[in-house]
Protein backbone atom coordinates (compact mmCIF):
# COMPACT_ATOMS: atom_id res chain seq x y z
CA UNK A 1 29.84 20.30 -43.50
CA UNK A 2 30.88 16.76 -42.62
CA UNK A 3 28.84 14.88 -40.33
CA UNK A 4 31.25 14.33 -37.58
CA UNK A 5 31.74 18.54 -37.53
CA UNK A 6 27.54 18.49 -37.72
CA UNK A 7 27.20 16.37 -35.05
CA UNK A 8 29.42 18.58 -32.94
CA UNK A 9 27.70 21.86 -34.22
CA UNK A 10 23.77 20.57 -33.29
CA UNK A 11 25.39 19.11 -29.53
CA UNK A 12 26.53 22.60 -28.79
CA UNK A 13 23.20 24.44 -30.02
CA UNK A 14 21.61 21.64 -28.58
CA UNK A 15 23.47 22.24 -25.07
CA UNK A 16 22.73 25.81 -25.16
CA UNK A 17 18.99 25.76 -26.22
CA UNK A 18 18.19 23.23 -22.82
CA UNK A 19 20.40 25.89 -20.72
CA UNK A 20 18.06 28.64 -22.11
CA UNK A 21 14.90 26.68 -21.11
CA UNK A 22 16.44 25.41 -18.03
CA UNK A 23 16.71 29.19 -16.77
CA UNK A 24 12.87 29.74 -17.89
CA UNK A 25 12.00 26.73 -15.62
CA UNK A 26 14.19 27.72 -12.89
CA UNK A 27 13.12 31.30 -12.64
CA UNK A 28 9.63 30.71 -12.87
CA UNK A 29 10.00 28.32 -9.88
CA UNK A 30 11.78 30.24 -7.87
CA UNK A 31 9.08 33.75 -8.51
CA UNK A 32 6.44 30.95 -7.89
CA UNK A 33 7.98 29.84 -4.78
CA UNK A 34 8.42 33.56 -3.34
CA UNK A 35 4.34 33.98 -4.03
CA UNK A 36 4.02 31.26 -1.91
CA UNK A 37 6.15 32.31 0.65
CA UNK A 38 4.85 35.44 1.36
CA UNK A 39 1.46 33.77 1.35
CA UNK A 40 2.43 31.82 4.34
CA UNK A 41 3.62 35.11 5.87
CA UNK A 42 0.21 36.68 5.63
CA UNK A 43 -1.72 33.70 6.21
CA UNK A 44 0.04 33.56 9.44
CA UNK A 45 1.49 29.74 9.09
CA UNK A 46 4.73 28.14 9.40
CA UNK A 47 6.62 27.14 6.44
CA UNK A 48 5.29 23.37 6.75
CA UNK A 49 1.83 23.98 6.77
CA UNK A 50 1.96 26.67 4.41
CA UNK A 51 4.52 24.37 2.06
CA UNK A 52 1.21 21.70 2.73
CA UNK A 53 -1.54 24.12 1.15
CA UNK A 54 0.18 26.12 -1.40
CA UNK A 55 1.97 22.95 -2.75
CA UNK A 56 -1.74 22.02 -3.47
CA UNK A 57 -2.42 25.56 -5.48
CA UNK A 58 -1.36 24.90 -9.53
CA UNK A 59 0.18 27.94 -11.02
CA UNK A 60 0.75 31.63 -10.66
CA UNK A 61 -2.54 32.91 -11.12
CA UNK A 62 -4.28 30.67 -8.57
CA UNK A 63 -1.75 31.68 -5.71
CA UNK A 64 -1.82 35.45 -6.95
CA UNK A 65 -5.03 35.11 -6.53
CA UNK A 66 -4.59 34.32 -3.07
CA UNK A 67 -2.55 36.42 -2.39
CA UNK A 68 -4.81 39.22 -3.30
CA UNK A 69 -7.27 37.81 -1.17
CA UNK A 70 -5.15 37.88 1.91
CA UNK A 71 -3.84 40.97 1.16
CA UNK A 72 -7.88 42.41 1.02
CA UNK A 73 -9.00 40.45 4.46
CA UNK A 74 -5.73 41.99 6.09
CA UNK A 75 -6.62 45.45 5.16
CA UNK A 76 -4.19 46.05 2.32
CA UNK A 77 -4.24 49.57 0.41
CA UNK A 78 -6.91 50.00 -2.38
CA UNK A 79 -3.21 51.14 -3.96
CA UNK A 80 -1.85 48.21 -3.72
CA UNK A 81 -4.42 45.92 -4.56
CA UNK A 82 -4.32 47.92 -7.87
CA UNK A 83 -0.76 46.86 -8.03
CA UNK A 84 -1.14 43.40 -7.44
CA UNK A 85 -3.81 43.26 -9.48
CA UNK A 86 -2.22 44.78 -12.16
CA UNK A 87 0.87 42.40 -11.22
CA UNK A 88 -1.31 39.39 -11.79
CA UNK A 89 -2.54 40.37 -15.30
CA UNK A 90 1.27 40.90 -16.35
CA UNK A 91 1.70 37.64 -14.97
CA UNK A 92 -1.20 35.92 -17.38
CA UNK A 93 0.99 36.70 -20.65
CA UNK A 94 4.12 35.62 -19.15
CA UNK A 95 3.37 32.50 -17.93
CA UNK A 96 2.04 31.71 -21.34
CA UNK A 97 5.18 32.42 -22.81
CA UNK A 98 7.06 30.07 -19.93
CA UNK A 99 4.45 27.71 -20.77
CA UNK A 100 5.07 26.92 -24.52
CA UNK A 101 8.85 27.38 -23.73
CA UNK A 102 8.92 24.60 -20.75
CA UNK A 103 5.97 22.78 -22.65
CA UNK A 104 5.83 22.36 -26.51
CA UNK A 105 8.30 19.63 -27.81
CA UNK A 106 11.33 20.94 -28.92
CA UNK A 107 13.48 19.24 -32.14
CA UNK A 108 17.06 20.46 -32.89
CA UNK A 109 17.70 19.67 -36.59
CA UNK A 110 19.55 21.57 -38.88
CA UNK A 111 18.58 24.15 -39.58
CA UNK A 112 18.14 24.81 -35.83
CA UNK A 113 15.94 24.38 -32.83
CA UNK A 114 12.60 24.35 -33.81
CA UNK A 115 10.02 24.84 -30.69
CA UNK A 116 6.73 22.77 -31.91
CA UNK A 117 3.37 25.00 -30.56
CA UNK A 118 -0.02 22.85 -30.34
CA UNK A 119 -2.46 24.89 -28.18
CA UNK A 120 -6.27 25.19 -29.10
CA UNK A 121 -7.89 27.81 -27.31
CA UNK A 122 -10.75 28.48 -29.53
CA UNK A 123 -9.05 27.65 -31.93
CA UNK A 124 -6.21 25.07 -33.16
CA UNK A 125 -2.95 26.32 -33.40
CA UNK A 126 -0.26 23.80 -34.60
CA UNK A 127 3.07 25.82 -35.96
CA UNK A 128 6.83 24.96 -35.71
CA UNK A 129 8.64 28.18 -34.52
CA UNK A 130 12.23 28.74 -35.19
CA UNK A 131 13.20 29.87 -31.64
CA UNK A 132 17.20 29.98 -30.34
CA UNK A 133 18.41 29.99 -27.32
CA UNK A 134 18.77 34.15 -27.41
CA UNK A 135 14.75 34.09 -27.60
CA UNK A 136 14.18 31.54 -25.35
CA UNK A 137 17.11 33.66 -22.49
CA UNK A 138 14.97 36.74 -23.16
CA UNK A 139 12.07 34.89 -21.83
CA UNK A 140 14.05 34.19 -18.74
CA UNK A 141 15.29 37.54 -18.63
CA UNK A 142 11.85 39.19 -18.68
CA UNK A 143 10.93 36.29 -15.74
CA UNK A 144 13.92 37.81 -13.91
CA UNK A 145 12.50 41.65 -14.06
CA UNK A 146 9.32 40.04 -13.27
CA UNK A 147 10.63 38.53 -9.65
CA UNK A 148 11.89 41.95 -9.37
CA UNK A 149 8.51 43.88 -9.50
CA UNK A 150 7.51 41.43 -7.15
CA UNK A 151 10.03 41.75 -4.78
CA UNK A 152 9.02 45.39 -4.68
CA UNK A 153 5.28 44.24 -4.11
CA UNK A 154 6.75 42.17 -1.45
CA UNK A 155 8.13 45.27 0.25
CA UNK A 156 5.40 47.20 0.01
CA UNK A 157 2.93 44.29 1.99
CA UNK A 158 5.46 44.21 4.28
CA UNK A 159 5.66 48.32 4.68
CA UNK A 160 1.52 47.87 4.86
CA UNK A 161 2.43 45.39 8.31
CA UNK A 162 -0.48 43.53 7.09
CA UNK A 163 0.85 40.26 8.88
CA UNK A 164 -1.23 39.70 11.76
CA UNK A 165 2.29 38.77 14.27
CA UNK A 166 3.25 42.56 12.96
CA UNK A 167 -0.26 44.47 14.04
CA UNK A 168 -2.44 41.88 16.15
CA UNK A 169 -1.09 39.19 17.86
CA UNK A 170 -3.18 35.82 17.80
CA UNK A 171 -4.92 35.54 21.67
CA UNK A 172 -3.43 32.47 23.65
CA UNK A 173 -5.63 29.90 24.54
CA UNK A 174 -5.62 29.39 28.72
CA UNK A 175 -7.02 25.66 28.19
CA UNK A 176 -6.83 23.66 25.12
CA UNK A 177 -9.31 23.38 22.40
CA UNK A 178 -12.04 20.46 22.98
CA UNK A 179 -12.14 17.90 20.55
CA UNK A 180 -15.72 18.03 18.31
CA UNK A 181 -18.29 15.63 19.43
CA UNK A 182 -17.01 16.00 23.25
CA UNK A 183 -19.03 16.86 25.66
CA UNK A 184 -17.79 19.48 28.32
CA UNK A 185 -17.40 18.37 31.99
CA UNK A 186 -19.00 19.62 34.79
């Protein structure tokens, strides 16, 4: 093959293999960003404050776990806190997978893209891994049935009314709150 018809062949595998792990990246953020949503929802805050805490809880698991937790101190099913649970340890392996894909350096030689793994959890693992962009869209793919379950969770907290504005409305305050260290009039 002549260089200028390689040069064109790698571009357009190239191309493809960054639209692949563009749709891992974007999928994952937008399942991450419907955890935290519906976070806010059952912690009872507006979108701003709740954007201001969850932006401050790093990946899936952490906010899953929060979720959970909410989901217990509203009164949530046993059921399905067995389903989220069992949510959240789907979750583990598939944010590993979005992980390397988004994370390991990728090289697009001939033969093809190569997808360069250096993790060392207990032990070092340091392999190149043929990977095209079919692989790497099945990742996405699998994100996007993922979302889906979760949308069905989503339903089913929702079903629960679990969100305090939907079973007990917060008590309005007749006089404002005191500010600490005042002392109260007579």
């Amino acid at each position: 093959m002549p260089d200028k018809e390689l040069e064109k062949y790698m571009a357009n595998m190239t191309a493809e293999q960054y639209r692949a792990i563009g749709h891992v990246a974007v999928r994952w953020s937008r399942l991450e960003a419907d955890v935290a949503t519906q976070l806010w929802r059952l912690a009872d805050v507006e979108n701003g404050p709740g954007a201001c805490l969850t932006a401050q809880i790093v990946g899936m698991s952490r906010l899953l776990d929060a979720l959970i937790s909410l989901v217990i101190f509203r009164g949530g099913s046993t059921a399905l806190v067995a389903k989220l649970h069992k949510f959240l340890a789907k979750s583990h392996a598939l944010v590993e997978k979005r992980n390397r894909v988004i994370h390991d350096v990728w090289t697009f030689d001939p033969p093809g893209p190569i997808r360069h793994e250096v993790k060392a959890k207990g032990r070092l693992v340091w392999e190149e891994r043929s990977e095209p962009a079919a692989i790497v869209e099945a990742v996405a793919v699998e994100i996007a049935w993922h979302t889906k379950a979760f949308y069905d969770l989503a339903r089913e907290i929702a079903a629960e009314q679990l969100m305090p504005s939907l079973r007990n409305p917060p008590a309005k305050r007749s006089q404002p709150r005191r500010p600490r260290g005042t002392k109260k009039s007579a």
